[in-house]
Structure formats: C-alpha cells, structure tokens
Protein backbone atom coordinates (compact mmCIF):
# COMPACT_ATOMS: atom_id res chain seq x y z
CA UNK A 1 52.59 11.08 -35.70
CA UNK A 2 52.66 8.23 -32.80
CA UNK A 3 49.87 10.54 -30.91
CA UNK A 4 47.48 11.18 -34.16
CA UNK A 5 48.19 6.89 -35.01
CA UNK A 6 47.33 6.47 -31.37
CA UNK A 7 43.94 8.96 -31.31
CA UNK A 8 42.66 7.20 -34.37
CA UNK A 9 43.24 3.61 -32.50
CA UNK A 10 41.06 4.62 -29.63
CA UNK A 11 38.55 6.45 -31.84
CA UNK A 12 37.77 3.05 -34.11
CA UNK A 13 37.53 0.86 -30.91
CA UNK A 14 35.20 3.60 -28.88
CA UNK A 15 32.92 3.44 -32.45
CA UNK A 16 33.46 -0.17 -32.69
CA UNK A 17 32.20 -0.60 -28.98
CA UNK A 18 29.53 1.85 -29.53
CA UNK A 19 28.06 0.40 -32.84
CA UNK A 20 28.40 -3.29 -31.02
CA UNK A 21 26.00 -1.95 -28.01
CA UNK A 22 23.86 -0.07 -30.44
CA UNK A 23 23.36 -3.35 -32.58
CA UNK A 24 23.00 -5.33 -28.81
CA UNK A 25 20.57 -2.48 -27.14
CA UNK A 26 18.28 -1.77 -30.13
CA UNK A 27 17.20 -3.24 -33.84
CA UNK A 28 15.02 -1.08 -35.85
CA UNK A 29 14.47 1.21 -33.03
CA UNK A 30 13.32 -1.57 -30.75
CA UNK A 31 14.68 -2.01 -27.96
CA UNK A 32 16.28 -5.55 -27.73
CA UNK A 33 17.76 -6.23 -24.18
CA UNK A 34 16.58 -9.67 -23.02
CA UNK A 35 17.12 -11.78 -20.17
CA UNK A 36 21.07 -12.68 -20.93
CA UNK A 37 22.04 -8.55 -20.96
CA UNK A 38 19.60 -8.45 -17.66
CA UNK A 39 22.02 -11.46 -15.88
CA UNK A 40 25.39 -9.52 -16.99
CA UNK A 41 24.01 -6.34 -15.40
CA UNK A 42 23.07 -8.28 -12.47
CA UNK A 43 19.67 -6.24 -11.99
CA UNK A 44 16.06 -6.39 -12.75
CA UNK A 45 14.49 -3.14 -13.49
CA UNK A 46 10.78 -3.58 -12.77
CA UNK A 47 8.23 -0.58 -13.57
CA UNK A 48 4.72 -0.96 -11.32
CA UNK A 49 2.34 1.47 -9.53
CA UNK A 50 0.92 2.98 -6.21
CA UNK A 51 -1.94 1.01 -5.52
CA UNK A 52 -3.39 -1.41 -2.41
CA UNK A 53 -2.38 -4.04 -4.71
CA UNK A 54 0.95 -3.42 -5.93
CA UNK A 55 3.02 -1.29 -4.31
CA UNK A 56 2.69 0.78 -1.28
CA UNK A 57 4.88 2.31 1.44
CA UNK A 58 3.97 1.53 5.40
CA UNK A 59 5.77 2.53 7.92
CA UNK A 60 8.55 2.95 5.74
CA UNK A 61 8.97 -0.16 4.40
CA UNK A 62 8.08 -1.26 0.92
CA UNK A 63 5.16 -3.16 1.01
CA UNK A 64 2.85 -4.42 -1.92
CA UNK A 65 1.48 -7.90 -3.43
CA UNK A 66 3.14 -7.47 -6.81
CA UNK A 67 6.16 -5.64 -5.24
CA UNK A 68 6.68 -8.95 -3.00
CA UNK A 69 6.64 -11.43 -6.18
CA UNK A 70 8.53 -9.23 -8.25
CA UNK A 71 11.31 -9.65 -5.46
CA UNK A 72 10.96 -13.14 -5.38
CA UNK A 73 11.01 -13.60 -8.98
CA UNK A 74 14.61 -11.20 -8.89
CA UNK A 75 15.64 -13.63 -6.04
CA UNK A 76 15.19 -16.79 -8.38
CA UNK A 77 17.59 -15.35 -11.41
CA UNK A 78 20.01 -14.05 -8.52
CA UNK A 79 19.48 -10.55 -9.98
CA UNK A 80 18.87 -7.53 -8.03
CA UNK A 81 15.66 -5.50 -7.62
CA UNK A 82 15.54 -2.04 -8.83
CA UNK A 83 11.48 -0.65 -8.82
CA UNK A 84 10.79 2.21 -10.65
CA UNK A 85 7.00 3.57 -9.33
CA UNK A 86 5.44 5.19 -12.17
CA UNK A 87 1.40 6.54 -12.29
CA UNK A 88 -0.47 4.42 -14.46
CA UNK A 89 -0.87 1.47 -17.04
CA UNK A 90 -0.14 3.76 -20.16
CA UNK A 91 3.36 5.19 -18.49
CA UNK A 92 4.53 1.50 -17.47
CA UNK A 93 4.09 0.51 -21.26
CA UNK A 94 5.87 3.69 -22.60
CA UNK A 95 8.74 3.30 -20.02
CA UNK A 96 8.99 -0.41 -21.02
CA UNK A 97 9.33 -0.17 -24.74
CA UNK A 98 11.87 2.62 -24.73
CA UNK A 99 13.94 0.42 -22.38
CA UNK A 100 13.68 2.15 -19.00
CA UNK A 101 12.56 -0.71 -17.39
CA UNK A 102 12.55 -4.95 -18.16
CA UNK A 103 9.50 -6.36 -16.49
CA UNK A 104 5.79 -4.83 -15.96
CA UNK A 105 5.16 -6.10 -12.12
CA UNK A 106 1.48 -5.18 -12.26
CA UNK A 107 -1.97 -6.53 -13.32
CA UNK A 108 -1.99 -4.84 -17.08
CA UNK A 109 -5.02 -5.68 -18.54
CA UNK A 110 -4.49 -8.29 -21.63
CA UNK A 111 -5.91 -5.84 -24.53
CA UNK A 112 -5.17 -6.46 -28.30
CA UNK A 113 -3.80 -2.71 -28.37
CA UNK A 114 -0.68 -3.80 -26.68
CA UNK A 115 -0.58 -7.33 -27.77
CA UNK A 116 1.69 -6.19 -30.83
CA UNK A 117 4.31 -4.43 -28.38
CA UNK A 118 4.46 -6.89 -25.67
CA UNK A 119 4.49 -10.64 -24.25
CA UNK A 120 2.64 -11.01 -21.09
CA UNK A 121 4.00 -13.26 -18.73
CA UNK A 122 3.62 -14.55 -15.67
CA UNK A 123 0.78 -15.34 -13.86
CA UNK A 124 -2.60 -14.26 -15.81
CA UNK A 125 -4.90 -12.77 -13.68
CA UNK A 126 -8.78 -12.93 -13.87
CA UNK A 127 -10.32 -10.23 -12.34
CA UNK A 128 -14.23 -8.54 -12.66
CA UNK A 129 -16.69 -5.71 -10.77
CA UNK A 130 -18.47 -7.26 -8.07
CA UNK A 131 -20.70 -5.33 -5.97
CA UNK A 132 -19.83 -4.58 -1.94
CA UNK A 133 -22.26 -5.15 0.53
CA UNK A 134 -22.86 -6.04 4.19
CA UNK A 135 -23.02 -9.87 4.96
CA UNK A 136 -26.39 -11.12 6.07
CA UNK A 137 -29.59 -12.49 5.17
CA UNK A 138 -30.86 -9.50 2.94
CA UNK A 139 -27.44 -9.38 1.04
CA UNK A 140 -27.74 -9.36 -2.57
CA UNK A 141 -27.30 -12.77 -4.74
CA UNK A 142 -28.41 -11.94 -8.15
CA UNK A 143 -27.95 -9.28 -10.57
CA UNK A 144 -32.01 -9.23 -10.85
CA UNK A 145 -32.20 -7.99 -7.20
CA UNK A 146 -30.71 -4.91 -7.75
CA UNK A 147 -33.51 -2.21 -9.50
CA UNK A 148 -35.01 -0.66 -6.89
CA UNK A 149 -31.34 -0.60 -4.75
CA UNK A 150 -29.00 2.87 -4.88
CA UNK A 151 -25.42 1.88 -5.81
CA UNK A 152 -23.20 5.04 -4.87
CA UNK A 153 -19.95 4.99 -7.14
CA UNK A 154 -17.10 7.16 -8.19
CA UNK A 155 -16.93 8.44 -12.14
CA UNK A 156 -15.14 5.72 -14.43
CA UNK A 157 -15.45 2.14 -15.65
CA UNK A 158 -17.72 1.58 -12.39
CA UNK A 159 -19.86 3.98 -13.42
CA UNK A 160 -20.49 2.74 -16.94
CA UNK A 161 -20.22 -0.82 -15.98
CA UNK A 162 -23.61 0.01 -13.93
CA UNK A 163 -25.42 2.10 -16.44
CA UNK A 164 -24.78 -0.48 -18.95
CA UNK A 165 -25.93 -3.11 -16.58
CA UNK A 166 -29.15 -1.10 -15.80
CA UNK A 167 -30.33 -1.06 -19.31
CA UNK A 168 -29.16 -3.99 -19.67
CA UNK A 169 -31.97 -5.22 -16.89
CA UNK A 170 -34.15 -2.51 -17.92
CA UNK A 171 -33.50 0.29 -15.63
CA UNK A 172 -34.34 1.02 -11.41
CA UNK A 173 -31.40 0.99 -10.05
CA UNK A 174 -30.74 4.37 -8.63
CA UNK A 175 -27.02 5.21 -9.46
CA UNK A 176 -25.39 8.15 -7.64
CA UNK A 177 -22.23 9.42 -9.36
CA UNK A 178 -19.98 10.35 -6.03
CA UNK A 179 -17.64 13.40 -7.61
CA UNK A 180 -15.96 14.86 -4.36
CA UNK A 181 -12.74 15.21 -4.64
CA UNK A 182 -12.60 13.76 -0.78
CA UNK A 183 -14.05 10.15 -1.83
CA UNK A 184 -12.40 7.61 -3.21
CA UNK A 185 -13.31 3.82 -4.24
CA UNK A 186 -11.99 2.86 -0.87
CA UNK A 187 -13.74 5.91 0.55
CA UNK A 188 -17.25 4.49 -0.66
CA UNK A 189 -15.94 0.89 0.94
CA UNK A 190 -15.38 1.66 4.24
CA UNK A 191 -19.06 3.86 4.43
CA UNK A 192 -20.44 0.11 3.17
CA UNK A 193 -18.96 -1.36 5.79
CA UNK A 194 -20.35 1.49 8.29
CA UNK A 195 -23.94 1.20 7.02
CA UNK A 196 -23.48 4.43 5.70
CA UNK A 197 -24.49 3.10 2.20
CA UNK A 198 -25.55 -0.36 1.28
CA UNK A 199 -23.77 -0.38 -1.64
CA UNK A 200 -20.89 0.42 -4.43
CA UNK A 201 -18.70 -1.34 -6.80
CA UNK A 202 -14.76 -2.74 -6.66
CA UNK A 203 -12.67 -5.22 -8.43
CA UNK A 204 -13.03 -8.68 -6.86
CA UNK A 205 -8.85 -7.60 -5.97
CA UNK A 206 -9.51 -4.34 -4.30
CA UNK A 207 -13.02 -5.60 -2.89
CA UNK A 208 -10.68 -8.81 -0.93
CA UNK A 209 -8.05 -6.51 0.02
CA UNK A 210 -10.89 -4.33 2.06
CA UNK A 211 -12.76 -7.43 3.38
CA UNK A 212 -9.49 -8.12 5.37
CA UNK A 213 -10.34 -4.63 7.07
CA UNK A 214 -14.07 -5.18 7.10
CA UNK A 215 -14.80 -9.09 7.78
CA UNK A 216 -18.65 -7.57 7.58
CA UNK A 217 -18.60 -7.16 3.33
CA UNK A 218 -19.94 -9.44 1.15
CA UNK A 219 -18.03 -9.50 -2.45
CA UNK A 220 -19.67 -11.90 -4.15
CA UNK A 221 -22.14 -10.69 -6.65
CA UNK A 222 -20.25 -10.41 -9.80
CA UNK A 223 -21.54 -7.64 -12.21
CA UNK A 224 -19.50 -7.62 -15.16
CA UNK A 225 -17.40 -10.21 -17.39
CA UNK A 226 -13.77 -11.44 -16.20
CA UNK A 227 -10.78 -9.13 -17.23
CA UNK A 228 -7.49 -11.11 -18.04
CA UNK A 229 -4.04 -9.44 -16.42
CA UNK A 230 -0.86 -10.54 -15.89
CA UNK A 231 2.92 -8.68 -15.75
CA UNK A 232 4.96 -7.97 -19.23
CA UNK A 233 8.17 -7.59 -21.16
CA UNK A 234 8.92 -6.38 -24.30
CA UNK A 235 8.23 -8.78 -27.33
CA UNK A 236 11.93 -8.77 -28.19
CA UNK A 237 12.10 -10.02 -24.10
CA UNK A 238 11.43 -13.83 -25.16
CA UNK A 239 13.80 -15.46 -22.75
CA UNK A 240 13.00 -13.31 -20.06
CA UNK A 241 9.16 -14.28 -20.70
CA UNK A 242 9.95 -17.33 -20.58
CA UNK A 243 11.70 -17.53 -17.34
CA UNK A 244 8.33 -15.07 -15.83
CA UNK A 245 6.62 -18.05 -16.68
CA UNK A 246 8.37 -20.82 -15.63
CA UNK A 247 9.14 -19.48 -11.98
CA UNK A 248 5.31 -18.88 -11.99
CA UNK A 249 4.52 -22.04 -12.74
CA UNK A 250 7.00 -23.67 -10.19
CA UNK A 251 6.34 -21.16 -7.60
CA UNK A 252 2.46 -20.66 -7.02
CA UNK A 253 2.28 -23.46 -4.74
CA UNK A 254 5.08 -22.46 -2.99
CA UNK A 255 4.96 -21.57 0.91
CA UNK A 256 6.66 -18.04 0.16
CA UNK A 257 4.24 -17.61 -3.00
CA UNK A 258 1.38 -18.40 -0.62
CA UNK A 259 2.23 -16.58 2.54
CA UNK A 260 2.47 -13.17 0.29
CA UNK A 261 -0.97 -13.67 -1.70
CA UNK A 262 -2.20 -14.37 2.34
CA UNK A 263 -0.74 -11.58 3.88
CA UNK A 264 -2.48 -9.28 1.23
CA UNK A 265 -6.15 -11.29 0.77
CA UNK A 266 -6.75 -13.21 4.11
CA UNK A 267 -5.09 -11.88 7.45
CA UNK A 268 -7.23 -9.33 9.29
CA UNK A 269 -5.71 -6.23 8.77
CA UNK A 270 -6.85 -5.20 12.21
CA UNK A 271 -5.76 -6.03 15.66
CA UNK A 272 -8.80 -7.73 18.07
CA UNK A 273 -9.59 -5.71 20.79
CA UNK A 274 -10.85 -6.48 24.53
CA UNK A 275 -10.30 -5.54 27.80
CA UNK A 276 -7.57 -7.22 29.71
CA UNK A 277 -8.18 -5.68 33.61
CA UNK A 278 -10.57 -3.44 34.94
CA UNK A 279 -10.28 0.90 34.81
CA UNK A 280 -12.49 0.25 37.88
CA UNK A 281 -9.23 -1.22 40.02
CA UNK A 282 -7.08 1.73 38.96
CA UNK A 283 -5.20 -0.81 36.43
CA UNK A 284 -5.12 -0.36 32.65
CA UNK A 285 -2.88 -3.15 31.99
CA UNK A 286 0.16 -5.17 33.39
CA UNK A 287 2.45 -3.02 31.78
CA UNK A 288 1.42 0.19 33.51
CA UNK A 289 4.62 0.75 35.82
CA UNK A 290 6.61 0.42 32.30
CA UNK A 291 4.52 3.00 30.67
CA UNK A 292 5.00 5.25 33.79
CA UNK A 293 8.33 4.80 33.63
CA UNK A 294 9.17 5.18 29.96
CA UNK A 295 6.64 7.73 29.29
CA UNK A 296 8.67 10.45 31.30
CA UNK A 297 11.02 10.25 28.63
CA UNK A 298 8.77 11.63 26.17
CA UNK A 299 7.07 13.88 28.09
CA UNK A 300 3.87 12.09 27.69
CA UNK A 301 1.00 10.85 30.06
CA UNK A 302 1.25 7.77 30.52
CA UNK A 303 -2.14 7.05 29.80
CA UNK A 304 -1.39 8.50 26.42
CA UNK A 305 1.56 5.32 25.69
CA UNK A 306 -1.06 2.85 27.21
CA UNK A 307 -3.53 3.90 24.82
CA UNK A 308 -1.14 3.64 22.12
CA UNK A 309 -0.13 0.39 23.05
CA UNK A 310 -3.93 -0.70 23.30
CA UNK A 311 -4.76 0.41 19.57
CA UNK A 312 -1.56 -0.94 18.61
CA UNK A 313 -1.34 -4.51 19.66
CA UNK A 314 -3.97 -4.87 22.84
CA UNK A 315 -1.62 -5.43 25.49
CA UNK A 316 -0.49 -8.55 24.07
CA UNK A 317 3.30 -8.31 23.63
CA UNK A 318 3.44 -11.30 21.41
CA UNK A 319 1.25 -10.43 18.44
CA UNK A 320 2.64 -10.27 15.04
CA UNK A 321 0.79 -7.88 12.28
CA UNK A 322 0.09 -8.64 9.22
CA UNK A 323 2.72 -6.21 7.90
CA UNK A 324 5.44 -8.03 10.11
CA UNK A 325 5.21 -5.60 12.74
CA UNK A 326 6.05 -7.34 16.74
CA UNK A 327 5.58 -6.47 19.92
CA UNK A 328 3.18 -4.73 22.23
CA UNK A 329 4.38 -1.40 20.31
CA UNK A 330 3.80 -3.04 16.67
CA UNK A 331 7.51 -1.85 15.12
CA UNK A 332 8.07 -2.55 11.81
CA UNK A 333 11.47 -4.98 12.24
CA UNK A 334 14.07 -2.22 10.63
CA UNK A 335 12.73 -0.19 12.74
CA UNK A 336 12.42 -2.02 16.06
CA UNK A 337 16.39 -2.67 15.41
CA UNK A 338 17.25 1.00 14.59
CA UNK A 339 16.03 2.26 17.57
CA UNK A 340 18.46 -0.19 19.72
CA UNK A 341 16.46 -3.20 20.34
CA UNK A 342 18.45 -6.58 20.26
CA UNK A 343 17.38 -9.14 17.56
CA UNK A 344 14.82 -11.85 19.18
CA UNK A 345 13.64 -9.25 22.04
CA UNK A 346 11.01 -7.83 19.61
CA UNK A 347 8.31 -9.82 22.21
CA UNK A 348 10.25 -8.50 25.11
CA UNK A 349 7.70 -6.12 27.17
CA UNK A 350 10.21 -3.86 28.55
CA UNK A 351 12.52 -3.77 24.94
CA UNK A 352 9.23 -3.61 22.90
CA UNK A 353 8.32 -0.15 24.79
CA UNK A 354 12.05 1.16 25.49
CA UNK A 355 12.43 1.07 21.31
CA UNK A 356 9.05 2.83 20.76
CA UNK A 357 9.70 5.17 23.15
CA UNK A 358 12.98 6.08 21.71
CA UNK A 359 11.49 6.75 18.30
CA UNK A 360 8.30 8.15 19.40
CA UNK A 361 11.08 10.90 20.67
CA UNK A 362 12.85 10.40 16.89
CA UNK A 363 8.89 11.85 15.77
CA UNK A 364 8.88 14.26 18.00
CA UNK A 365 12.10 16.14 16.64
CA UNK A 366 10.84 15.44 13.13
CA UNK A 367 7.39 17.34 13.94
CA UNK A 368 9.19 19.82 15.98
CA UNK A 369 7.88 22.88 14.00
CA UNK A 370 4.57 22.20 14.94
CA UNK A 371 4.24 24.93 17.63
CA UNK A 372 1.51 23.20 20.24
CA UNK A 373 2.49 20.12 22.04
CA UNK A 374 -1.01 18.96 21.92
CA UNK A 375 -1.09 18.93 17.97
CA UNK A 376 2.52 18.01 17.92
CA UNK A 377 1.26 14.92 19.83
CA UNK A 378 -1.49 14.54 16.88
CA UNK A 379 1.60 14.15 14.21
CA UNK A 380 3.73 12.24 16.22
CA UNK A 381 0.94 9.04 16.73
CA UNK A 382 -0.24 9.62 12.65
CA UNK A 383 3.86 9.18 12.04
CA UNK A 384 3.76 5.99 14.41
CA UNK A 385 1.03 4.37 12.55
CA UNK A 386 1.38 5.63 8.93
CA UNK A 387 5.22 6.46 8.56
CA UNK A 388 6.81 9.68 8.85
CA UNK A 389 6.60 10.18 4.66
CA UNK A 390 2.95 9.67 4.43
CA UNK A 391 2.63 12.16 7.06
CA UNK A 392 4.78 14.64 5.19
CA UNK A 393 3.17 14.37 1.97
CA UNK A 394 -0.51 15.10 3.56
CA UNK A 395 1.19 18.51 5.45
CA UNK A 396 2.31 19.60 2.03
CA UNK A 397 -0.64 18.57 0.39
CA UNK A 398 -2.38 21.16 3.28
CA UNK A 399 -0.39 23.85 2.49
CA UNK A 400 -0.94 23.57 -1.32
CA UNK A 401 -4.71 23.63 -0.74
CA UNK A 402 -4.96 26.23 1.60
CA UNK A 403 -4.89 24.70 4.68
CA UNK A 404 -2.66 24.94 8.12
CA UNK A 405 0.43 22.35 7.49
CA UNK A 406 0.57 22.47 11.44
CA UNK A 407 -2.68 21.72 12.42
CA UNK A 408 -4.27 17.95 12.42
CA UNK A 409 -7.81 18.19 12.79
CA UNK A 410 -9.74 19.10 9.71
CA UNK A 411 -6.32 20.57 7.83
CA UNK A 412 -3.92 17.35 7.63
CA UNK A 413 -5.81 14.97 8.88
CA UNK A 414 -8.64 15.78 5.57
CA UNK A 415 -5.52 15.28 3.27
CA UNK A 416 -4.26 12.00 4.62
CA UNK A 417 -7.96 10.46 3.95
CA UNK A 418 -7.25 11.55 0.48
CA UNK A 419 -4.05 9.94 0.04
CA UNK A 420 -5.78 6.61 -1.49
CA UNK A 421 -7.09 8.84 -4.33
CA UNK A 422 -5.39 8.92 -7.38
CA UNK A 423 -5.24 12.11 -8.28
CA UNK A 424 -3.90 13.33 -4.55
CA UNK A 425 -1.04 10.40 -4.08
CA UNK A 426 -0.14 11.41 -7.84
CA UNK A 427 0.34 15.13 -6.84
CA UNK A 428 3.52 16.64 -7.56
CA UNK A 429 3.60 17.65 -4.03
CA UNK A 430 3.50 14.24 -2.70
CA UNK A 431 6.84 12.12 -2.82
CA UNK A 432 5.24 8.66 -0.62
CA UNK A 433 2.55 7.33 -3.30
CA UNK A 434 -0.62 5.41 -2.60
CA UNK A 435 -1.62 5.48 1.18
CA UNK A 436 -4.66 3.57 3.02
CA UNK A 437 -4.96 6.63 5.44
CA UNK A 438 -8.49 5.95 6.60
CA UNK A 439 -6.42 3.49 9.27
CA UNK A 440 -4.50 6.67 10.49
CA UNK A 441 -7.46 9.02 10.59
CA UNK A 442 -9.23 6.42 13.17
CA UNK A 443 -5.96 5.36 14.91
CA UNK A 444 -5.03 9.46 16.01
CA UNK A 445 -8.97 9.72 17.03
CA UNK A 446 -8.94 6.41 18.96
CA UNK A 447 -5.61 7.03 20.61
CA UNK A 448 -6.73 10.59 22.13
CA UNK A 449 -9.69 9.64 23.12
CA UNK A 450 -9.36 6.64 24.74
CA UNK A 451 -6.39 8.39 26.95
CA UNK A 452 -9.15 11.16 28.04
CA UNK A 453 -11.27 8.52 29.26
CA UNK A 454 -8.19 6.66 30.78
CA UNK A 455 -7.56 10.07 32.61
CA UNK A 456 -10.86 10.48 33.64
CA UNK A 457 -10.77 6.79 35.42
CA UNK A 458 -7.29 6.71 36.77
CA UNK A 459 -6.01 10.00 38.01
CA UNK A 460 -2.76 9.43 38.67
C-alpha cells in the first residue's frame, strides 16, 4: 500500500512538472521560450548559414561577420554560444519556430511572409545588386551606360534583376546566363578582377567582401532597389528582441563592433608582396639558415619552406592577417600554441618556423595515404592555407564525382574551387561548409612554383 501511495506521489508531480514546462515551452502550439528561460539555461542557441558573410570555417577556426556579433551579443547577456549551421533562409525560419534555435544571426530579408511569425531585431540591414567592375576611367556610372555591355551572371535573382532592368531601359545589354556547375558568384568576381570579363552582378555585401581581395573592383553602380535584413526571434521572443536591439543600439559604435565589420569589409585580405634580397647573391631571405635547418625535419627543400613563408607573410615575421594569423608562418593563434609555441613568441623568427614546421609534419601524417610525396606535398600546403577540413571535404567531393581523392591537380584541386558554391559546400559529402577556395587553388600553384624557380637560382 505505502509503495502504490508512493508511485502515485511521484506520478502527479512528474505530470505536474511536465504540464508546468508544457504550459512554459509552448501555447497553442507556439513555441514560447523567451529571453528569461534563455538566461536560466545559460545558452543562446543561434541558427545562421555558410556564407562569406556569416559564417565560415578557416583554418579551423570559426570565422564569420554575423558569427562574430552573434558572440558578442551572447557575451553581453553572459550566456553561452551554441551555433547551429543550417543551409538556407527557409530552414533557419522552420528551425526557429519549432524551437530548435532562439536567435536568427543572419541577414533574413524583411518580407511580409514572415512578418506574422517573427520580430526582427537587431541591426536592419540595407542591402541591393550593384554591378562589379574594374576601377578606372571607362568604369561604368550610370545604369544608361550599360546596353551595348555583356554582363556574365549565374541563374537566380541576378539574372532576373538584369532582364528586368534591360527592358526596363529598352534592351542591349548582352546577358550571358553562366550555368557550369564549376562557377560560382565569386567565381564570376575574381575573372572581373582578372579582365577575364568586364562585368557581373553581387550584393553591395558580397561585392565589399571581394574588393578586400581585389582593391581593382569598382562596386558602385547600384542596379536594383535596397533590400531590408536584419537577425530574428520568434514573435512570442519579445524580451529577447528587445535586448537584440538594445545591445545594437549601444554597441555599433563600439571598438569591438567596429574592428569585426573592418576585419570583414576593409583589411586587404592579401599579404603585399616584394622582394627583400637578391636570388642573384645566393640569398632568398634572412631566414634562410632557419629554413635549412628546420626544413630537414620535414623532409622538405628548403626552398620549398621559404616559398611558403614568402606567400604566407613575405618574410616579415611581424605581420598580423586579417584572420588573426602572426608570424612569418601566418598560424592561426590556437594553432601556433598547439604546436608548442610560448604565448607572446608568435613574432619570434625561430618559434614562428619551429611551430609550422611541427604541424606542417602534423599534415603530413594526416595526408599520409596519398602515395607520392610530390602530391602529398600538394595536400599538405592546401591544409596549411585552407585547414585540414576544407581539404577533406574537396577529396571526398573527388571521389563522389569520379575523380582521384589522391591526386591535386585537376581532381581535388577542381573541387576545392567549387567549395564557395552552394550546391557543393551543401553536399552531403561535405562536413566544413562554405569555403573561399580560389585563395588555396593560387596559394598551392604559387608555392610550387616559386620553389622551382628558387631551385633553379640557388642550388644548394
């Protein structure tokens, strides 16, 4: 009798405690957990994407401009961050309103569709189409100008933003629809900046983010009317609005605020290169007993760590990237430490190449599998530049398609090009997301050849 008495006891209280959460988590099917259920769980579930602009991984870090706010916004409530990457607009909305996620860290465009279902928050973003273009005298500054110019573009809202403009201005511009799977917006950016093409068609977001890549674009013909974005919550998410706004509104002018929208729209994405001493004197740099010493290690050339030390950071040991990376070997902070080096060495010469060394050798057990030294050598600088997951993701991404998983040339290297498009980075296949890997593509290229013309100078 005392047992049954006792099993009915906990019974009530488990459905008392059950209805109390159901009445707390949901009302009317709607999911109802606001900003004070948030501070008792002590984390901040935030849903974004893979994109340039959002969220990205480099070098195995986290990286992104939305990614960065949303932890700074977390920081403020002294919550933790919890991301949850999903593929697109539509997914981020679904996720949020059946309560798999708080706060929409992205630029969702403000549409009366979802204005019933959500509050946007934050700050409101304006953003529009603007066409890309070299800099100089003959560069386009009026919408007028362009019948009689060929726009190359991929299939979407940039295509039908310029057909509509072209009636619109009564046809002549020549529009070429770009459909191989191999190009993406970015693609079609970087062949701008080339003089490959004289023109396609970004976001004024995406177009900035490339200019810091390619100082020679212009981005300032605007072709289309302004979108409004911003980040969102649920509409049963009013305090938690509320404080989106507020710490936007306190914190736009702050340093940290700043220094994020600057590493992602202003600093040169590239390092400046120029020669420091002369191949004809038999020197490559000041650091070249170092590299001879270190490189033995590794069972590399020499020549081969100079050049990577060029490309990297030009010789100059105390250059800082724009992704945080130090030293004349460019490692990512975690990274730098992991390997051994001692906090406030990272512009140490000697330090700076005994730590990329040791995890150059950390890539080359990774890559292992990949039978000839020479293409093993291929993986281990596209690891060094893009991260070892990116690098992954494009050798499965081979395989899938057809293609050798342990060669570079023309079989990975294609499929790490194709890791900014969409429908590649959202492949089942790949676990690493949205990747810029035009960089890597020209940083394995660079880094061979300029060691075969170091050989060919120095021979010893």
């Amino acid at each position: 009798m005392k047992r049954s008495r006792i099993f009915w006891v906990v019974l009530c209280l488990s459905l008392l405690c059950f209805s109390c959460h159901s009445r707390k988590d949901t009302v009317d099917g709607e999911v109802t957990v606001d900003l004070p259920e948030i501070m008792e769980r002590g984390e901040l579930v935030v849903l974004t994407a893979n994109s340039s602009t959002s969220y990205f991984n480099y070098r195995g870090e986290p990286m992104g401009f939305q990614y960065e706010l949303a932890q700074q916004f977390a920081r403020s409530l002294g919550l933790k961050l919890k991301l949850k990457v999903v593929n697109n607009p539509s997914e981020m909305v679904h996720c949020l309103l059946k309560g798999e996620g708080d706060l929409i860290a992205y630029n969702l465009d403000i549409t009366n569709a979802w204005k019933d279902s959500l509050i946007y928050c934050g700050e409101e973003n304006i953003t529009h189409q603007v066409i890309v273009q070299r800099r100089g005298k003959d560069a386009l500054k009026d919408v007028t100008q362009l019948p009689g110019k060929e726009i190359y573009t991929t299939p979407g809202k940039y295509y039908d933003r310029l057909m509509n403009l072209n009636s619109e201005l009564g046809g002549g511009i020549t529009i070429h629809k770009v459909v191989a799977d191999s190009v993406s917006e970015e693609n079609l950016i970087t062949w701008v900046a080339e003089g490959k093409i004289d023109y396609t068609v970004a976001t004024n977001e995406i177009a900035k983010i490339n200019r810091t890549y390619y100082p020679n674009l212009d981005i300032g013909l605007v072709i289309s009317f302004d979108q409004r974005s911003s980040w969102a919550v649920r509409k049963t998410s009013v305090l938690l609005a509320e404080a989106a706004d507020k710490w936007h509104r306190e914190n736009i002018n702050s340093s940290e605020f700043k220094a994020s929208a600057r590493r992602y729209f202003e600093l040169n994405k590239r390092t400046t290169h120029g020669s420091i001493l002369s191949l004809k004197d038999g020197k490559i740099s000041h650091y070249d007993d170092l590299f001879r010493k270190y490189a033995k290690e590794i069972g590399w050339d020499w020549r081969m760590l100079a050049s990577l030390v060029y490309t990297e950071s030009n010789f100059d040991p105390n250059v800082i990237s724009w992704a945080g990376a130090r030293g004349l070997m460019q490692l990512m902070p975690a990274t730098a430490h992991a390997m051994g080096m001692p906090v406030g060495k990272e512009s140490d010469p000697e330090e700076s190449i005994k730590a990329g060394v040791k995890y150059i050798a950390r890539l080359q057990q990774i890559f292992s599998k990949v039978p000839d030294k020479e293409e093993r050598n291929k993986f281990v600088l596209a690891a060094y530049n893009a991260g070892v997951g990116h690098i992954t993701d494009a050798m499965a991404l081979a395989e899938k398609y057809g293609r050798n998983r342990y060669l570079w040339d023309h079989h990975v290297d294609h499929y790490i090009l194709l890791k900014s498009n969409e429908e590649y980075y959202q492949d089942p296949v790949c676990k690493n997301g949205y990747f810029r890997g035009t960089e890597t593509y020209n940083f394995v290229r660079e880094v061979v050849e300029r060691a075969e013309e170091y050989k060919k100078k120095i021979k010893h």
